[in-house]
C-alpha atoms as a PDB file:
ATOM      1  CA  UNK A   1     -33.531-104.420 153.353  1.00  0.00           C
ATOM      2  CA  UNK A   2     -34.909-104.389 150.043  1.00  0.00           C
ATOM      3  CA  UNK A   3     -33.987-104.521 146.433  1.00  0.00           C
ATOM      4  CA  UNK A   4     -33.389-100.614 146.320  1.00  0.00           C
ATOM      5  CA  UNK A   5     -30.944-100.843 148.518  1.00  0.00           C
ATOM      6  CA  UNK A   6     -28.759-102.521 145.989  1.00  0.00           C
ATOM      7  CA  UNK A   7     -28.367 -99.333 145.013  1.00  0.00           C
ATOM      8  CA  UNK A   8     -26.125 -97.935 147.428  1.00  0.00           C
ATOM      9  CA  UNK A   9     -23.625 -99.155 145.579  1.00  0.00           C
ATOM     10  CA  UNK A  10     -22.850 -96.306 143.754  1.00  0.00           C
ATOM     11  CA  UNK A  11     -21.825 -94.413 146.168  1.00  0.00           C
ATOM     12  CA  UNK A  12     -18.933 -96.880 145.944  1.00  0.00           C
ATOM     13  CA  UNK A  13     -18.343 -96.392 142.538  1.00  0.00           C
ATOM     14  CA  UNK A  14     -18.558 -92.470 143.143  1.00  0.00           C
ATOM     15  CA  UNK A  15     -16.097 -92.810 146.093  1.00  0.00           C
ATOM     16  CA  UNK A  16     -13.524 -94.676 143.586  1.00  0.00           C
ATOM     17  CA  UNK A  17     -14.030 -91.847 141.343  1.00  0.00           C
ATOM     18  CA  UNK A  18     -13.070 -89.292 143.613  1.00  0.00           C
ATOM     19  CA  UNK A  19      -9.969 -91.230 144.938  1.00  0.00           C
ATOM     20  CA  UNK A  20      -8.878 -91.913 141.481  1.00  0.00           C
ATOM     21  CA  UNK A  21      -9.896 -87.729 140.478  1.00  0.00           C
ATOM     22  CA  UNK A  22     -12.680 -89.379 137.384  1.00  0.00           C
ATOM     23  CA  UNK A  23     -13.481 -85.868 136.359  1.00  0.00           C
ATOM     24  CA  UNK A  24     -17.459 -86.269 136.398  1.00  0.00           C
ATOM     25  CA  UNK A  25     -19.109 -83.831 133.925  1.00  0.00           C
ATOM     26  CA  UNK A  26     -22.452 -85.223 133.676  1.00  0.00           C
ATOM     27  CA  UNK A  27     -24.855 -87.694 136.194  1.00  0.00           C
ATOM     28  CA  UNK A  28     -28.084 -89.395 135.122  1.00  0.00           C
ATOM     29  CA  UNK A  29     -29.472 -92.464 137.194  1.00  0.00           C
ATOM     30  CA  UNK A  30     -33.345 -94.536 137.979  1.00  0.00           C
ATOM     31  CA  UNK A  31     -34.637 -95.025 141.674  1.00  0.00           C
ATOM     32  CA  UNK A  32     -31.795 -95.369 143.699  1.00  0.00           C
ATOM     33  CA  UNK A  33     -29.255 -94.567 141.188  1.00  0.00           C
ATOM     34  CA  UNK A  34     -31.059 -91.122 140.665  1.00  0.00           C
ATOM     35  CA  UNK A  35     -31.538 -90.333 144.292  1.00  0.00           C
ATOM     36  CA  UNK A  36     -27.659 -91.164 144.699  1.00  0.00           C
ATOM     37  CA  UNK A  37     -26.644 -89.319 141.861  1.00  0.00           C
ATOM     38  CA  UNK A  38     -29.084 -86.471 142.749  1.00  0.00           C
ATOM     39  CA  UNK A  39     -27.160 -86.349 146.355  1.00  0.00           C
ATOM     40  CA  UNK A  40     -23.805 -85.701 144.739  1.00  0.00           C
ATOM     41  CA  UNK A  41     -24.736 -83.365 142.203  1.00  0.00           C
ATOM     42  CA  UNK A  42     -26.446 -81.011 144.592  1.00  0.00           C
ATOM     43  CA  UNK A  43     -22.662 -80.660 146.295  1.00  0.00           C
ATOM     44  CA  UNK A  44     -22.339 -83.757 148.661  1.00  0.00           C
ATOM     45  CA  UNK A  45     -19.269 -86.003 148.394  1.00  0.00           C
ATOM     46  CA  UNK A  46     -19.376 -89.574 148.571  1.00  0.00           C
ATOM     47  CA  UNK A  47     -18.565 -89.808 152.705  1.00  0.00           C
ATOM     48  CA  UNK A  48     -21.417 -87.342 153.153  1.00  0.00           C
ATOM     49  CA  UNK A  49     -24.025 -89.106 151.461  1.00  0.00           C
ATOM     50  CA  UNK A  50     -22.790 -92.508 153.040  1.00  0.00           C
ATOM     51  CA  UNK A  51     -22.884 -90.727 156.699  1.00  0.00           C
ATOM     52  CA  UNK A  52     -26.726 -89.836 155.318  1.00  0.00           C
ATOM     53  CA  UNK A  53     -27.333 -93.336 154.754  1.00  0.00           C
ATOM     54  CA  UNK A  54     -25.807 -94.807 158.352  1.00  0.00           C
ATOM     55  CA  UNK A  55     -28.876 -92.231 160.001  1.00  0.00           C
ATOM     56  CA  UNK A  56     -31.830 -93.998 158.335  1.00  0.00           C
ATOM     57  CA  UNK A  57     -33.747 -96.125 160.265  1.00  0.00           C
ATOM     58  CA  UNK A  58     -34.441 -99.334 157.710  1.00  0.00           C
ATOM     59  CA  UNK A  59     -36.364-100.637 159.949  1.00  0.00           C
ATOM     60  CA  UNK A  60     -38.906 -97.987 159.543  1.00  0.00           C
ATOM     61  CA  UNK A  61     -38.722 -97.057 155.883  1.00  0.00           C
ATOM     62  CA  UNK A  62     -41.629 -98.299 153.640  1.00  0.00           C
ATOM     63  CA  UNK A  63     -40.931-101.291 151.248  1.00  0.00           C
ATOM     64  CA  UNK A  64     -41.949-101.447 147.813  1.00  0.00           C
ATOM     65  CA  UNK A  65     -44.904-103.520 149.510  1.00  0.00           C
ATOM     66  CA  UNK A  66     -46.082-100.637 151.280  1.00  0.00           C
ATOM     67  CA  UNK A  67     -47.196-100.555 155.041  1.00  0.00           C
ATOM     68  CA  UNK A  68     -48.178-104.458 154.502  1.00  0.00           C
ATOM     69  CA  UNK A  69     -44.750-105.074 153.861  1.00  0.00           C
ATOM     70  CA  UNK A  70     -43.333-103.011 156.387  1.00  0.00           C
ATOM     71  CA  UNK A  71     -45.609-104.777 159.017  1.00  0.00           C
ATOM     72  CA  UNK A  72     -44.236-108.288 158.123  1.00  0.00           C
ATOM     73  CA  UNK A  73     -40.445-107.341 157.942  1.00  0.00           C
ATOM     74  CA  UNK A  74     -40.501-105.655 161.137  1.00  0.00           C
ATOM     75  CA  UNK A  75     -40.671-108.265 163.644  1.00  0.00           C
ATOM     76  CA  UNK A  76     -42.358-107.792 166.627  1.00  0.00           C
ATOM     77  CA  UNK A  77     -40.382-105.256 168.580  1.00  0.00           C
ATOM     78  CA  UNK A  78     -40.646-103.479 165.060  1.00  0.00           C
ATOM     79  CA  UNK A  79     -44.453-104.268 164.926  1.00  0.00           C
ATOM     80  CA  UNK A  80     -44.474-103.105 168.558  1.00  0.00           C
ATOM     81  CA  UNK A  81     -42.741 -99.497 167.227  1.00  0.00           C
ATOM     82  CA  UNK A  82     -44.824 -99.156 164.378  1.00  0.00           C
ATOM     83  CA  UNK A  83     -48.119 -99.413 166.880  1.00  0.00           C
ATOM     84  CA  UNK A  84     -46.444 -96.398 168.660  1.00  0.00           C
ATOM     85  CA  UNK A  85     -46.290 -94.838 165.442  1.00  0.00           C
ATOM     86  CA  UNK A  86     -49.734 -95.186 164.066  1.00  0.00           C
ATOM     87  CA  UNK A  87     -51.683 -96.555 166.333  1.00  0.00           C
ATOM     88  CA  UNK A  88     -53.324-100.205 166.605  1.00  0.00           C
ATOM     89  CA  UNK A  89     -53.582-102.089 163.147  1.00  0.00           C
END
Protein backbone atom coordinates (compact mmCIF):
# COMPACT_ATOMS: atom_id res chain seq x y z
CA UNK A 1 0.00 0.00 0.00
CA UNK A 2 1.00 3.44 -0.18
CA UNK A 3 1.48 6.51 1.88
CA UNK A 4 -2.33 7.50 1.50
CA UNK A 5 -3.28 4.76 3.07
CA UNK A 6 -1.95 6.09 6.31
CA UNK A 7 -4.87 7.74 6.20
CA UNK A 8 -7.31 5.28 7.12
CA UNK A 9 -6.63 6.02 10.30
CA UNK A 10 -9.20 8.27 10.91
CA UNK A 11 -11.72 6.26 10.59
CA UNK A 12 -10.29 5.06 13.91
CA UNK A 13 -10.32 8.19 15.44
CA UNK A 14 -14.02 8.73 14.09
CA UNK A 15 -15.00 5.26 15.45
CA UNK A 16 -13.62 6.41 19.08
CA UNK A 17 -15.70 9.38 18.66
CA UNK A 18 -18.79 7.70 18.17
CA UNK A 19 -18.19 5.15 21.04
CA UNK A 20 -17.28 7.89 23.33
CA UNK A 21 -20.68 10.20 21.71
CA UNK A 22 -17.71 13.36 20.59
CA UNK A 23 -20.55 15.45 19.33
CA UNK A 24 -18.94 16.35 15.79
CA UNK A 25 -20.25 19.73 14.50
CA UNK A 26 -17.86 20.46 11.87
CA UNK A 27 -15.25 18.10 9.45
CA UNK A 28 -12.46 19.49 7.27
CA UNK A 29 -9.53 17.11 6.08
CA UNK A 30 -6.52 16.85 2.79
CA UNK A 31 -6.32 13.63 0.52
CA UNK A 32 -7.26 10.91 2.54
CA UNK A 33 -8.35 12.79 5.48
CA UNK A 34 -10.90 14.66 3.17
CA UNK A 35 -12.14 11.64 1.35
CA UNK A 36 -12.65 10.02 4.96
CA UNK A 37 -14.19 12.88 6.36
CA UNK A 38 -16.23 13.45 3.15
CA UNK A 39 -17.60 9.64 3.69
CA UNK A 40 -18.97 10.43 7.12
CA UNK A 41 -20.40 13.65 6.53
CA UNK A 42 -22.48 12.51 3.61
CA UNK A 43 -24.30 10.03 6.42
CA UNK A 44 -21.94 6.92 6.70
CA UNK A 45 -20.76 5.77 10.14
CA UNK A 46 -17.43 4.68 10.86
CA UNK A 47 -18.21 0.57 10.30
CA UNK A 48 -19.69 1.56 6.94
CA UNK A 49 -16.92 3.34 5.55
CA UNK A 50 -14.42 0.65 6.99
CA UNK A 51 -16.71 -2.25 5.27
CA UNK A 52 -16.09 0.28 2.00
CA UNK A 53 -12.53 0.03 2.49
CA UNK A 54 -12.28 -4.10 3.06
CA UNK A 55 -14.02 -4.14 -0.91
CA UNK A 56 -11.14 -2.29 -2.63
CA UNK A 57 -8.90 -4.15 -4.49
CA UNK A 58 -5.24 -2.45 -3.50
CA UNK A 59 -3.82 -4.37 -5.67
CA UNK A 60 -5.42 -2.62 -8.51
CA UNK A 61 -5.69 0.97 -7.37
CA UNK A 62 -3.21 3.49 -8.98
CA UNK A 63 -0.22 4.72 -6.83
CA UNK A 64 0.86 8.14 -6.59
CA UNK A 65 3.42 6.78 -9.34
CA UNK A 66 0.79 6.22 -11.70
CA UNK A 67 0.39 3.04 -13.97
CA UNK A 68 4.43 2.76 -13.73
CA UNK A 69 4.04 2.29 -10.24
CA UNK A 70 1.22 0.13 -10.28
CA UNK A 71 3.11 -2.18 -12.79
CA UNK A 72 6.12 -2.65 -10.39
CA UNK A 73 4.07 -3.22 -7.10
CA UNK A 74 1.95 -5.72 -8.61
CA UNK A 75 3.99 -8.70 -8.95
CA UNK A 76 3.54 -10.90 -11.58
CA UNK A 77 0.21 -12.55 -11.04
CA UNK A 78 -0.74 -8.75 -10.56
CA UNK A 79 1.22 -7.83 -13.80
CA UNK A 80 -0.51 -10.89 -15.29
CA UNK A 81 -4.18 -9.15 -14.16
CA UNK A 82 -3.33 -5.87 -15.21
CA UNK A 83 -2.51 -7.39 -18.97
CA UNK A 84 -6.16 -8.68 -18.76
CA UNK A 85 -7.09 -5.32 -17.95
CA UNK A 86 -5.44 -3.23 -20.56
CA UNK A 87 -3.95 -5.19 -22.74
CA UNK A 88 -0.08 -5.98 -23.44
CA UNK A 89 2.37 -3.21 -22.08
Amino acid sequence: MWAGALGLAHIGVLRYFEEHRFPIDDMAGTSMGGLVGGLYSAGMDSRQIIDLVHQIDFEVVPTPLGAAGLILSLGESGKARFRMLIGSF
